[in-house]
N, C-alpha and C. Protein backbone atom coordinates (compact mmCIF):
# COMPACT_ATOMS: atom_id res chain seq x y z
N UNK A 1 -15.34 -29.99 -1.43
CA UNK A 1 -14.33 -29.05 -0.98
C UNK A 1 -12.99 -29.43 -1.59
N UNK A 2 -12.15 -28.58 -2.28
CA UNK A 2 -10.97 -28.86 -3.09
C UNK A 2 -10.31 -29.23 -1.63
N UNK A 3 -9.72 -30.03 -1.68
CA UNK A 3 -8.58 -30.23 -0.55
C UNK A 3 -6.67 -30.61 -1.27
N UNK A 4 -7.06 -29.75 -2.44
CA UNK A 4 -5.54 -29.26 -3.47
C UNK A 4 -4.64 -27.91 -2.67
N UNK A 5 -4.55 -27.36 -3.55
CA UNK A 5 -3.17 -25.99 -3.32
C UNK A 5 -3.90 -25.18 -2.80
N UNK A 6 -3.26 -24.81 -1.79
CA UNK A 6 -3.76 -23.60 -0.61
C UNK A 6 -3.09 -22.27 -0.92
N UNK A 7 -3.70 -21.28 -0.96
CA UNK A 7 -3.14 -20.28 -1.26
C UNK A 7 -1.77 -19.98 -0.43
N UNK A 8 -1.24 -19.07 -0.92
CA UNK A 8 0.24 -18.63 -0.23
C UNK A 8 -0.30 -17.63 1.05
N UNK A 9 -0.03 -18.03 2.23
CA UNK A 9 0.01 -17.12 3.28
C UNK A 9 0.95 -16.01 3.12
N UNK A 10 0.77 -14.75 3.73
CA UNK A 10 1.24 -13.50 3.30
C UNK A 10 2.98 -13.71 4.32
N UNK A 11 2.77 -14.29 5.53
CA UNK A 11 3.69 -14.22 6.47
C UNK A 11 5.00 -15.83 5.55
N UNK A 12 4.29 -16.19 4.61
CA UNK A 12 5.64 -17.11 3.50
C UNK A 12 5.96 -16.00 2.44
N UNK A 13 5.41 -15.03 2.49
CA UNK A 13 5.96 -13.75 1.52
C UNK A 13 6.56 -13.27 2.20
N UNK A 14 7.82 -13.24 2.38
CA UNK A 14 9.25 -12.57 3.54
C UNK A 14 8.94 -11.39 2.65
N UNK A 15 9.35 -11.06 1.82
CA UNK A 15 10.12 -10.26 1.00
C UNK A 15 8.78 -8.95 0.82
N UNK A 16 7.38 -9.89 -0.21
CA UNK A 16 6.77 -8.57 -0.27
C UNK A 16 5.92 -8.52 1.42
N UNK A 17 5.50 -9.18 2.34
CA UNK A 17 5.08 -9.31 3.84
C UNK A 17 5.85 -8.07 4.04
N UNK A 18 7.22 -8.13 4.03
CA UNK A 18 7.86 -6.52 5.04
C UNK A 18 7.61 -5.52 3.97
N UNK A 19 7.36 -5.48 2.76
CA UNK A 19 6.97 -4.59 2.18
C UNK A 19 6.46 -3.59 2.28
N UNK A 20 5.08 -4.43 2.56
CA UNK A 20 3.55 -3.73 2.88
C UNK A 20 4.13 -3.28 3.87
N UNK A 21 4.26 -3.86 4.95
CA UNK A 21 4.49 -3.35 6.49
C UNK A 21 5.32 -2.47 6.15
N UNK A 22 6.38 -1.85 5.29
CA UNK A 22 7.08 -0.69 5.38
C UNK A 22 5.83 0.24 4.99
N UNK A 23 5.15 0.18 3.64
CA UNK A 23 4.58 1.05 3.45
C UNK A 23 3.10 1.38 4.01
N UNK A 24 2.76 0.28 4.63
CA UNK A 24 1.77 1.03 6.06
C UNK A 24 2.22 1.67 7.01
N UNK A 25 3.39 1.40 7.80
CA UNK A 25 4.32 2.52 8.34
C UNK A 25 4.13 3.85 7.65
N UNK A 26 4.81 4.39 6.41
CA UNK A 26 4.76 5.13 5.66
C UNK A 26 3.09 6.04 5.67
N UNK A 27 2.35 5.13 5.35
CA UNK A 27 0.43 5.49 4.88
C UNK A 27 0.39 5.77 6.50
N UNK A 28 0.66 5.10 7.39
CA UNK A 28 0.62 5.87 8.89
C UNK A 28 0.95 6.95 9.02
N UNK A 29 1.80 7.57 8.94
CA UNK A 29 1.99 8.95 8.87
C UNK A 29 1.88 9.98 8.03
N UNK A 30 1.83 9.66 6.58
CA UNK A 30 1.04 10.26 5.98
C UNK A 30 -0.97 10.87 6.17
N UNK A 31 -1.16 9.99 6.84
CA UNK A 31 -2.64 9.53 7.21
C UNK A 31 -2.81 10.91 8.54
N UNK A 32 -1.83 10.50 9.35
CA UNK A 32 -1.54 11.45 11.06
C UNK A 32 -0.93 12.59 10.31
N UNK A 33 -0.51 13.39 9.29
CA UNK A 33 -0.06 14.57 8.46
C UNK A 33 -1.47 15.14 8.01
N UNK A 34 -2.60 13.71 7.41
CA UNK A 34 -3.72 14.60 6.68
C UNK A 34 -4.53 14.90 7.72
N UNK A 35 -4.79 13.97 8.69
CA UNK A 35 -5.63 14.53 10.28
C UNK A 35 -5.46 15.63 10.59
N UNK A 36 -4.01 15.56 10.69
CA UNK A 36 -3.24 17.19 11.41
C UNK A 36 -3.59 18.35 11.10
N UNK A 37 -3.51 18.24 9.48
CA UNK A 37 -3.92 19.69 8.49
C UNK A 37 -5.16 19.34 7.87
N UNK A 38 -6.23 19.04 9.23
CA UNK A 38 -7.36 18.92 8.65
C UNK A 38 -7.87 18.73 6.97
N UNK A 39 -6.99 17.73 6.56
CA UNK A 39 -7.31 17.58 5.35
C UNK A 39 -8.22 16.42 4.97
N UNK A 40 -10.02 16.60 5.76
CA UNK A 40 -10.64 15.44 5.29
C UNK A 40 -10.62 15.12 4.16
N UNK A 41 -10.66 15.25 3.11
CA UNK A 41 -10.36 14.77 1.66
C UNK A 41 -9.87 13.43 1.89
N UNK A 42 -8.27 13.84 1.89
CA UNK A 42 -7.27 12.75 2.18
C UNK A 42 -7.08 12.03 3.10
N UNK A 43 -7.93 12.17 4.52
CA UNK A 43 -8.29 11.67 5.68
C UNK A 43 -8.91 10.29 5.37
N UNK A 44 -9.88 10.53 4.58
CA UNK A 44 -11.02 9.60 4.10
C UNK A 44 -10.50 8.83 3.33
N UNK A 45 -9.40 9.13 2.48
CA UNK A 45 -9.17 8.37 1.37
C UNK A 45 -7.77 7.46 2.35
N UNK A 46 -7.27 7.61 2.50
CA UNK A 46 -6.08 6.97 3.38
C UNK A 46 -6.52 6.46 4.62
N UNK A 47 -7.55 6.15 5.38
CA UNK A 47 -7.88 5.72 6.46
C UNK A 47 -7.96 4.12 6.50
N UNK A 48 -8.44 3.39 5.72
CA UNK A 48 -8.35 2.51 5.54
C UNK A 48 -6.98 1.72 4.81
N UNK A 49 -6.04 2.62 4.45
CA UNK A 49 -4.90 1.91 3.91
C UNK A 49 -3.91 1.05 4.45
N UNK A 50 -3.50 1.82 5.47
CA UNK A 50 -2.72 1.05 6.36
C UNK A 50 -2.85 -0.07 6.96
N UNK A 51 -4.10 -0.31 7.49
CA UNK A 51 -4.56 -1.64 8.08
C UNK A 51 -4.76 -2.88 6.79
N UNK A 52 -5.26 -2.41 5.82
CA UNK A 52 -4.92 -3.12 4.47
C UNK A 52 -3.55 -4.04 4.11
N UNK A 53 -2.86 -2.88 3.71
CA UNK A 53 -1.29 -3.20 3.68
C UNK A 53 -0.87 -4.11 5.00
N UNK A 54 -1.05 -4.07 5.91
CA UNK A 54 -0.79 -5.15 7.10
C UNK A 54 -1.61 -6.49 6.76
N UNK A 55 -2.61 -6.06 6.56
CA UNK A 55 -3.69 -7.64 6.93
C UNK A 55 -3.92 -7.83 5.38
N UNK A 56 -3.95 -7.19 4.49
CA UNK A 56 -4.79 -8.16 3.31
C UNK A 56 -4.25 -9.61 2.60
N UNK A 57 -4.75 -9.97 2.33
CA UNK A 57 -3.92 -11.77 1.50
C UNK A 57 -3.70 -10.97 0.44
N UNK A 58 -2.63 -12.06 -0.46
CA UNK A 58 -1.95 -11.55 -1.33
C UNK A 58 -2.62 -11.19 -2.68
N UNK A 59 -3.87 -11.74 -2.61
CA UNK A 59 -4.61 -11.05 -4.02
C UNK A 59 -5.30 -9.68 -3.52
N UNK A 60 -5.80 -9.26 -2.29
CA UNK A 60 -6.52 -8.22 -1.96
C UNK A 60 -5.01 -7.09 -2.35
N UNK A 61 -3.89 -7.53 -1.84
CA UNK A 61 -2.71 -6.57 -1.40
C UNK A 61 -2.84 -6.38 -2.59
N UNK A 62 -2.43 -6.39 -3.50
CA UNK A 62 -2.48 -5.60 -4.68
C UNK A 62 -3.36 -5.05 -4.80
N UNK A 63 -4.40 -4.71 -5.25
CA UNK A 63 -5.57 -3.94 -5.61
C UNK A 63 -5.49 -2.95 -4.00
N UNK A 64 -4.74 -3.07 -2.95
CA UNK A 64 -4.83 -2.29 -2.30
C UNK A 64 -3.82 -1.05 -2.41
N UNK A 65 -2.36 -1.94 -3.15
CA UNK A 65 -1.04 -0.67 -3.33
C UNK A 65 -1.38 -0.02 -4.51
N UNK A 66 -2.44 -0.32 -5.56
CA UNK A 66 -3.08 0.31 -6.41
C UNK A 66 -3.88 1.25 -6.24
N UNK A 67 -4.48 1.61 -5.20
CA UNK A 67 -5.62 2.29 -4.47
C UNK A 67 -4.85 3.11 -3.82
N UNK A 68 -3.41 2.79 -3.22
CA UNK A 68 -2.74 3.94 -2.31
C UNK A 68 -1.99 4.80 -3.71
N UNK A 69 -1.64 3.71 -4.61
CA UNK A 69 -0.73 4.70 -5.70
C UNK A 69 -1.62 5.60 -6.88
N UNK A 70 -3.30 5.28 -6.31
CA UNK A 70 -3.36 6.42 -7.28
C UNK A 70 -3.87 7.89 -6.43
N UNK A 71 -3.37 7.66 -5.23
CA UNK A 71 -3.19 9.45 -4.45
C UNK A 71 -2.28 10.33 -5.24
N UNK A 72 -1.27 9.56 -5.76
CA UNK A 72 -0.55 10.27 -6.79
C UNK A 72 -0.41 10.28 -8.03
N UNK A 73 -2.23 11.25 -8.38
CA UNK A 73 -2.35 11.12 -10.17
C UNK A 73 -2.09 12.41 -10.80
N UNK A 74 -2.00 12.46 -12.33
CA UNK A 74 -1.38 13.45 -12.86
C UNK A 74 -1.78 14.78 -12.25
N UNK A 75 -3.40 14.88 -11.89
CA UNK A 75 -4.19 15.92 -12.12
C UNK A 75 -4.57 16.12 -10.75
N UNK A 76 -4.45 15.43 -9.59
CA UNK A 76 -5.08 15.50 -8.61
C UNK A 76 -3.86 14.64 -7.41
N UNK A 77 -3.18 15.47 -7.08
CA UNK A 77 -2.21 14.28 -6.58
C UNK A 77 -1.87 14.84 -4.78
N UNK A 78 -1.88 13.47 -4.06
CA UNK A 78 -1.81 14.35 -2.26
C UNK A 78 -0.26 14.92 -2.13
N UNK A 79 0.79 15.21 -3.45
CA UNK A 79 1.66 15.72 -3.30
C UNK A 79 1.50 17.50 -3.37
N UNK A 80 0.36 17.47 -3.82
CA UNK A 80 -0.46 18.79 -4.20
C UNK A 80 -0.32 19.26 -2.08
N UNK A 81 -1.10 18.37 -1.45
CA UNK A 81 -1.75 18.90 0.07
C UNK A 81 -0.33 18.54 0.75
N UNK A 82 0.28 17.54 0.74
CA UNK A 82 0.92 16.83 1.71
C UNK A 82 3.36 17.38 1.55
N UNK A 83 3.45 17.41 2.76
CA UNK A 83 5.45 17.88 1.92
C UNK A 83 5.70 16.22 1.54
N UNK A 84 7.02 16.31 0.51
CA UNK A 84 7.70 15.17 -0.23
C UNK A 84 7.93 14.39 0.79
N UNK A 85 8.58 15.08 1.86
CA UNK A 85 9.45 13.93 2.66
C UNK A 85 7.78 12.89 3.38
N UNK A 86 6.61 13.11 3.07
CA UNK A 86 5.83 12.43 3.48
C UNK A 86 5.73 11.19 2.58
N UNK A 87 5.09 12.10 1.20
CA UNK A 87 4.67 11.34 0.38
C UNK A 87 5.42 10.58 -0.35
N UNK A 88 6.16 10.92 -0.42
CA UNK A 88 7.61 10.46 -1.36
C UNK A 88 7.83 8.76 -0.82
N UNK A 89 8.15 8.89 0.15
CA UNK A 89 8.72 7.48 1.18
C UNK A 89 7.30 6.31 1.11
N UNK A 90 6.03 7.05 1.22
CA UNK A 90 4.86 6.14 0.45
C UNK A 90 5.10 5.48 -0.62
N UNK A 91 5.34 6.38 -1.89
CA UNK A 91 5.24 6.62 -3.33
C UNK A 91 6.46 5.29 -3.79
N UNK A 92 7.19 5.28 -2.75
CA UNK A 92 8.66 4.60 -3.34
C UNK A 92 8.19 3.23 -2.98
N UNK A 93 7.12 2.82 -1.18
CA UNK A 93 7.24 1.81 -0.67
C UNK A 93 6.33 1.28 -1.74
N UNK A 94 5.10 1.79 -2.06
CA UNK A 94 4.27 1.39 -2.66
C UNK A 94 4.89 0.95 -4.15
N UNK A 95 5.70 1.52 -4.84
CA UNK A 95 6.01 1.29 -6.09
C UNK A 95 7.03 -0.20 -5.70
N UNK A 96 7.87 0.40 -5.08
CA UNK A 96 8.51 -1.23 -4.37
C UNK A 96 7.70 -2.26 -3.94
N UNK A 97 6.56 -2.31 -3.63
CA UNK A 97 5.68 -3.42 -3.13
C UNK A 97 5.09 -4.06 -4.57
N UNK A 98 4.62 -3.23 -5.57
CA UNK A 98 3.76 -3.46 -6.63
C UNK A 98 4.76 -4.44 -7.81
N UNK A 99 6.15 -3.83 -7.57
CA UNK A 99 6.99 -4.63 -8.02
C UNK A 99 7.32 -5.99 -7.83
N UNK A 100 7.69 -6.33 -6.41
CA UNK A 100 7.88 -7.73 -6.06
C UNK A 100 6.75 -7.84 -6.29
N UNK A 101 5.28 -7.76 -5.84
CA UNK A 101 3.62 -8.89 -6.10
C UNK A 101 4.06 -9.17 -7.74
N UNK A 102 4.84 -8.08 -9.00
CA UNK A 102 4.69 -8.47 -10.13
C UNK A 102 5.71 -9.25 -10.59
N UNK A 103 6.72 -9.62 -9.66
CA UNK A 103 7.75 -10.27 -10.01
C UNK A 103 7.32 -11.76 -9.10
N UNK A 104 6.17 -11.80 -8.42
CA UNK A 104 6.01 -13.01 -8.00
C UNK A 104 4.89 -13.83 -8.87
N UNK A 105 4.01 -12.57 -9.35
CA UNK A 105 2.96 -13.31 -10.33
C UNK A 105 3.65 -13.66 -11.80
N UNK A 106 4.70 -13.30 -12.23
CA UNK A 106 5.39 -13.66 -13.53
C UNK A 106 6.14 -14.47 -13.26
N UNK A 107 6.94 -15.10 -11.94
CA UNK A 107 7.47 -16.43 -11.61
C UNK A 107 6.19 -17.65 -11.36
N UNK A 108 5.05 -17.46 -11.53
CA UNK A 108 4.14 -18.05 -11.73
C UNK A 108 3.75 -18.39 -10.00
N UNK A 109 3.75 -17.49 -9.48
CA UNK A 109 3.14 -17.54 -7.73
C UNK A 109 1.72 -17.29 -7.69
């Protein structure tokens, strides 16, 4: 058993930790918008996000704000089903989250 370097706990990530938690906030109500307007599509695809963004360690969290940011692709996007003031405030947390994880993996974290 390596008994070396322990991974980084998410709650010593101040910075991207409230991140996520903004943008599961955000995927929360976006999520209670696609319920609302019976939009299983997007029901299904966002159900699992939020709890993600709260709980995943810091290698899952990425591959998870990757998975929320591609609701908004060229050709198929939940800005299509969903109003801005929903998706938008996602779109920004998530792009803000993907940033700091890449500004922590190029400081060599």
């Amino acid at each position: 058993m390596d008994r070396g370097i322990r991974p980084t706990a998410r709650h010593e990530l101040g910075a991207i930790d409230e991140a996520a938690l903004v943008a599961a906030r955000h995927a929360d109500r976006l999520l209670e918008a696609a319920r609302e307007g019976g939009l299983a599509r997007w029901t299904a695809f966002l159900e699992p996000i939020p709890d993600h963004l709260r709980d995943d360690p810091l290698p899952a969290l990425r591959a998870t704000a990757f998975r929320a940011r591609a609701a908004y692709g060229p050709k198929d996007s939940i800005r299509d089903s969903l109003p801005d003031e929903l998706t938008l405030p996602l779109l920004e947390s998530i792009d803000r989250l993907l940033r700091l994880i890449a500004r922590r993996q190029h400081q060599g974290g």
